[in-house]
Protein backbone atom coordinates (compact mmCIF):
# COMPACT_ATOMS: atom_id res chain seq x y z
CA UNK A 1 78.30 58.26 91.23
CA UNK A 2 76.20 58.82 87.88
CA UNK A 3 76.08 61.61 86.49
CA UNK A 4 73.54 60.37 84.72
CA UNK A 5 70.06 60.80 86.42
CA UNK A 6 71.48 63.10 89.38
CA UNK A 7 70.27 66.59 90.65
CA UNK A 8 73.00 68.98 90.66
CA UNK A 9 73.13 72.34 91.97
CA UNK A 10 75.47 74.59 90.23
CA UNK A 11 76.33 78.03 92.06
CA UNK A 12 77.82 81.05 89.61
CA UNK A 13 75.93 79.70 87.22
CA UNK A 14 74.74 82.26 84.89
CA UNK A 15 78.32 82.72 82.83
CA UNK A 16 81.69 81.05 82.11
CA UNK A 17 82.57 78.14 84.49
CA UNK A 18 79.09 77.54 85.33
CA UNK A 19 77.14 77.62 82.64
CA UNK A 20 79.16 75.38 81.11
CA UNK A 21 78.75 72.57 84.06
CA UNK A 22 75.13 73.31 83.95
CA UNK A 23 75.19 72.51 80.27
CA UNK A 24 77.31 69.55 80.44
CA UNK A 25 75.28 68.40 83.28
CA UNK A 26 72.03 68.75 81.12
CA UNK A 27 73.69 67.07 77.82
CA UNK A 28 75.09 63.58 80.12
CA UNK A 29 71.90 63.29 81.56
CA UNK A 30 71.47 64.72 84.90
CA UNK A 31 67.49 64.53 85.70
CA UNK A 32 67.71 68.13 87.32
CA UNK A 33 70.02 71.22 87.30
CA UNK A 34 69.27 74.04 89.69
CA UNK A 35 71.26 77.09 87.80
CA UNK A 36 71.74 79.62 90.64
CA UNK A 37 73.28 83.21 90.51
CA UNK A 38 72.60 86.80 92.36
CA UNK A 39 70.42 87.50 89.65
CA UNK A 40 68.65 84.54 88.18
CA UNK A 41 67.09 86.34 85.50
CA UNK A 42 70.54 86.46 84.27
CA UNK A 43 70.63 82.95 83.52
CA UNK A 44 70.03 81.72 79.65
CA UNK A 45 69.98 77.86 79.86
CA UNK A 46 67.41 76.43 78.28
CA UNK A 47 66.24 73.36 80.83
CA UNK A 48 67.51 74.19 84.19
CA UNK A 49 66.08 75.92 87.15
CA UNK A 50 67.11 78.98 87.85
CA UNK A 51 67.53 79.71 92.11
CA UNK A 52 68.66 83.26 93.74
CA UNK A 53 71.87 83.18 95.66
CA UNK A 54 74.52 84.57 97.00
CA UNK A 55 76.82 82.59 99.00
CA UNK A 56 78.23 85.26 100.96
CA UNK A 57 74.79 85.55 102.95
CA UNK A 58 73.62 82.42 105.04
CA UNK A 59 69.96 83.42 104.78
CA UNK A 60 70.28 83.17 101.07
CA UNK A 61 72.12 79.76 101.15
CA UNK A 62 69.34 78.49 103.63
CA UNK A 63 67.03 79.26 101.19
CA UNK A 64 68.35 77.73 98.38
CA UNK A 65 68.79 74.41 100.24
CA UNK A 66 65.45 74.45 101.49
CA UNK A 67 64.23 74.85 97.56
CA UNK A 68 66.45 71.92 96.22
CA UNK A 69 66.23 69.39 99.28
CA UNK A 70 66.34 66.71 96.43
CA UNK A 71 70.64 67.53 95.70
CA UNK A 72 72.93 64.99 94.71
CA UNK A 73 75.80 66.65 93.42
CA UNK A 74 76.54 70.41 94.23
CA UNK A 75 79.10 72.37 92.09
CA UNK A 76 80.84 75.03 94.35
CA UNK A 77 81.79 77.34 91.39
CA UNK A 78 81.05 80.40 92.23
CA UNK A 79 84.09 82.97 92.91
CA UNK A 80 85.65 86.26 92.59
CA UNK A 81 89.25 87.68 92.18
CA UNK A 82 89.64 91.64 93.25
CA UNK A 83 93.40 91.35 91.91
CA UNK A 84 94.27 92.71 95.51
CA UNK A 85 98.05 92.42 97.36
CA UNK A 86 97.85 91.03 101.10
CA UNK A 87 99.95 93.53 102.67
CA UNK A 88 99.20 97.01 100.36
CA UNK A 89 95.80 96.33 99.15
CA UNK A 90 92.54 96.42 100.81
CA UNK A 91 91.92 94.69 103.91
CA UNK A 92 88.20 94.69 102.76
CA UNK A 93 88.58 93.53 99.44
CA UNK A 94 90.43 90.13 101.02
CA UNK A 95 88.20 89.56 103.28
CA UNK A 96 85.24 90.15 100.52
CA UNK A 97 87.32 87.36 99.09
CA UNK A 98 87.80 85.23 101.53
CA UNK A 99 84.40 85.54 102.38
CA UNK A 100 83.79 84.51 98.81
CA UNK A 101 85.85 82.14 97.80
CA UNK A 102 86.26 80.29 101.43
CA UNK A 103 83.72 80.82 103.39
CA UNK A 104 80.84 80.92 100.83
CA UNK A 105 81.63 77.43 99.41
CA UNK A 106 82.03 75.88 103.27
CA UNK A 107 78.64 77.44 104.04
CA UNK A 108 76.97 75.62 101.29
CA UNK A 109 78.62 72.82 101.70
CA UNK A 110 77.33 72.96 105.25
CA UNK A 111 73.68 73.52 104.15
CA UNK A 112 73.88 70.90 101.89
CA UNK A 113 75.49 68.09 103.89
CA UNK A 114 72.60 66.52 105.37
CA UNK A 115 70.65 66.76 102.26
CA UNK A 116 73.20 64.99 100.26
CA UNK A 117 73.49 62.07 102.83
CA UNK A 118 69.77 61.40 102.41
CA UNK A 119 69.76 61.25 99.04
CA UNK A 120 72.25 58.27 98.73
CA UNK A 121 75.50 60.36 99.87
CA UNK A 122 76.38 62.21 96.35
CA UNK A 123 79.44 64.69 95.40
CA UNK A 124 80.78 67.87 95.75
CA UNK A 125 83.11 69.74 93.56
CA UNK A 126 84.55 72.38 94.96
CA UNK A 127 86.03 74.69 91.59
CA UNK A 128 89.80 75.74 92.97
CA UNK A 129 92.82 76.80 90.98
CA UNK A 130 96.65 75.80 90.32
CA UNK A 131 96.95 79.30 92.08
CA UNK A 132 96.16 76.97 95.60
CA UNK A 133 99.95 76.61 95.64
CA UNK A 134 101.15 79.69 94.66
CA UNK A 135 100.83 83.49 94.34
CA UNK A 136 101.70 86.14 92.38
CA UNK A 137 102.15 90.27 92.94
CA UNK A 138 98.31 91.30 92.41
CA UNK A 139 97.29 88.07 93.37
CA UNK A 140 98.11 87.82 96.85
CA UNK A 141 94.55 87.78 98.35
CA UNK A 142 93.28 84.74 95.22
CA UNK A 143 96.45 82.68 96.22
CA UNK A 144 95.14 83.05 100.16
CA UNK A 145 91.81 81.98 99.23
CA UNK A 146 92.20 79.45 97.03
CA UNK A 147 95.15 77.78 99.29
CA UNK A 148 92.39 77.82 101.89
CA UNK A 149 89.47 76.81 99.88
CA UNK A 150 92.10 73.44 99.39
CA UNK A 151 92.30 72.78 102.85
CA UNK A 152 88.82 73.55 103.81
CA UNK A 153 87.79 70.78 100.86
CA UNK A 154 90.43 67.94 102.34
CA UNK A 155 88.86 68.98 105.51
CA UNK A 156 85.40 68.32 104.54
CA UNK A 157 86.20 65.31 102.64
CA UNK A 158 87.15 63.63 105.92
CA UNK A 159 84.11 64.58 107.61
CA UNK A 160 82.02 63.69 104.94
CA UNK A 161 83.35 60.14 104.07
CA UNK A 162 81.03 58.57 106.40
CA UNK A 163 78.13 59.70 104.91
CA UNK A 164 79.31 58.60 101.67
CA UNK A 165 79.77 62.05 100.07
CA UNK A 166 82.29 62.04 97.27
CA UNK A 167 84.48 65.58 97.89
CA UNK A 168 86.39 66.45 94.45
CA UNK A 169 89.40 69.33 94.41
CA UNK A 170 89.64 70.69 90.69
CA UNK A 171 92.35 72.47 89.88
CA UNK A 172 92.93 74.62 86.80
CA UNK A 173 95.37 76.76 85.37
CA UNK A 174 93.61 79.23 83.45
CA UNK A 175 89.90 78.69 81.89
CA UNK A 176 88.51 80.76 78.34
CA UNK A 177 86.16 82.82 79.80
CA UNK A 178 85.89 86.81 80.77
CA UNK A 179 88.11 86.18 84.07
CA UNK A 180 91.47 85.49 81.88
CA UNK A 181 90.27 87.48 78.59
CA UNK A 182 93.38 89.63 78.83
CA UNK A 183 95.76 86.72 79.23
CA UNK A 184 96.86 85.76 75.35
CA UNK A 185 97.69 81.95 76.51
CA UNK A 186 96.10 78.52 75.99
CA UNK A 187 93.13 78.04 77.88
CA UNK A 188 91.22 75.50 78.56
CA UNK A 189 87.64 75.18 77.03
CA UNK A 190 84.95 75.61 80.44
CA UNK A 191 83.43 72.32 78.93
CA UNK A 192 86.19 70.81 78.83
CA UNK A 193 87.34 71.61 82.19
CA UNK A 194 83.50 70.45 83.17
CA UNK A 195 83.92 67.65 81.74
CA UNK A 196 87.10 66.69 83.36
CA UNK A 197 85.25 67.59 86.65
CA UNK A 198 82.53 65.22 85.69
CA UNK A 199 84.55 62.32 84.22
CA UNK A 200 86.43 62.67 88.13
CA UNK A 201 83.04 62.67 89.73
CA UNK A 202 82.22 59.83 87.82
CA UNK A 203 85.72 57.97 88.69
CA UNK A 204 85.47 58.70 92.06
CA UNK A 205 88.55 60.79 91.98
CA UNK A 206 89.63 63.09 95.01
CA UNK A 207 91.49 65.27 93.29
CA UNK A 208 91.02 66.58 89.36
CA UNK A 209 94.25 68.45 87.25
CA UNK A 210 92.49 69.78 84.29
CA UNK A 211 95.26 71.40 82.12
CA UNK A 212 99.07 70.74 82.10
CA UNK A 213 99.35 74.28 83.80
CA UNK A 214 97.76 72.50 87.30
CA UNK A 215 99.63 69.05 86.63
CA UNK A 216 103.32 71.33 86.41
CA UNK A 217 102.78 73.62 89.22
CA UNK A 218 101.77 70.56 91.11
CA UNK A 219 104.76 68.62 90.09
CA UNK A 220 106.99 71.62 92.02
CA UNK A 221 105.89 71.18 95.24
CA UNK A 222 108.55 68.87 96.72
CA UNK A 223 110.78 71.86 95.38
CA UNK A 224 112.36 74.12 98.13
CA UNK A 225 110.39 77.25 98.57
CA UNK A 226 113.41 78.90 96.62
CA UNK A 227 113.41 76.63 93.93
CA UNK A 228 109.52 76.35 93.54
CA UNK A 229 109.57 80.48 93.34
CA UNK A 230 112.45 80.66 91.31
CA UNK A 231 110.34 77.70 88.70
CA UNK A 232 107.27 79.51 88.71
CA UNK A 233 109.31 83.05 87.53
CA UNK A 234 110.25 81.40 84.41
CA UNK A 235 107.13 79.43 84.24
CA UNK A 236 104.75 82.87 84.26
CA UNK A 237 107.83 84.85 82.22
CA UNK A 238 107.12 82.10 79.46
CA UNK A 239 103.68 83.28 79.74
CA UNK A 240 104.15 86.45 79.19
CA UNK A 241 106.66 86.38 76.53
């Protein structure tokens, strides 16, 4: 699909990730951009239209899809990261992630699935991480969600091919913005990573790696489980050195 002329729906929009698809959106010519966040007055973009949501309750989702009925694309950006452990942290704090990160992006996608097939079939991009295929200590719960945000969105992608609905994975090692402000590392630019989103949209790709970080981590799956661990310890101890 065009990205030129579509309406896009952007969720998390108000900072970082998503206000730079909502600007890159704006400057290659989408028509319409509904901005949404919890609090809309939060959001600063000059030229989109700001909705209230928050994708962790289904009367808030169902109102945001009855307010942009006209969707094309919808960005599922919109995500947290407690920095909790699976087996010592908080059982609430996962599932507040999960919850999040899973099950908030599935119910959208859910609201918006009959709107996008009316309007010409469309895309979604769902926003995931290299961190779908593996974890780290502090991490544990991210790693769970984002491993199951990737098989909810190759899930949906076979339901939705019918329809015609384009389903993009992006995948991303770590992004400049205040999420990864106390990791001293290359980052990628959020416009460029929206742009790489985009330019997959566009291409009609499945699956987007952003950075080299994704494309590596990727590259070590056919690894053992011993020798992918054992790969990523030097991997994040070049990180940190």
């Amino acid at each position: 699909m065009d990205i030129n002329d579509s309406v896009a729906l952007v969720t998390g929009a108000n900072r970082g990730l998503g206000r730079a698809f909502a600007q890159r959106l704006l400057e290659r010519g989408a028509r319409k951009v509904y901005a949404t966040a919890r609090r809309p007055e939060t959001v600063d973009l000059p030229g989109v239209e700001a909705l209230p949501l928050d994708i962790t309750s289904p009367a808030s989702v169902r109102a945001v899809a009855a307010a942009a009925p006209d969707v094309t694309l919808l960005v599922n950006n919109a995500g947290i990261q407690t920095g909790t452990d699976l087996v010592t942290g908080s059982l609430e704090a996962v599932r507040h992630e999960v919850d999040t990160n899973v099950l908030g992006h599935l119910e959208m996608i859910r609201a918006f699935a009959a709107a996008l097939a009316r309007n010409g079939g469309g895309a979604i991009v769902n926003v995931l991480s290299a961190m779908s295929w593996f974890g780290t200590r502090g991490a544990g719960a991210y790693h769970l969600t984002k491993a199951a945000a990737w098989a909810m969105t190759n899930g949906v992608r076979l339901e939705l091919a019918d329809q015609g609905t384009l389903v993009t994975a992006v995948h991303l090692g770590l992004a400049d913005t205040d999420m990864s402000a106390g990791w001293p590392v290359d980052k990628i630019a959020p416009s460029d990573l929206a742009d790489a989103a985009l330019d997959g949209v566009e291409a009609g790709a499945a699956e987007v790696l952003a950075d080299q970080w994704s494309r590596d981590v990727k590259s070590r799956l056919t690894l053992t489980p011993e020798e992918f661990n054992a790969a990523m310890d030097r991997a994040l101890a070049a990180l940190a050195a």
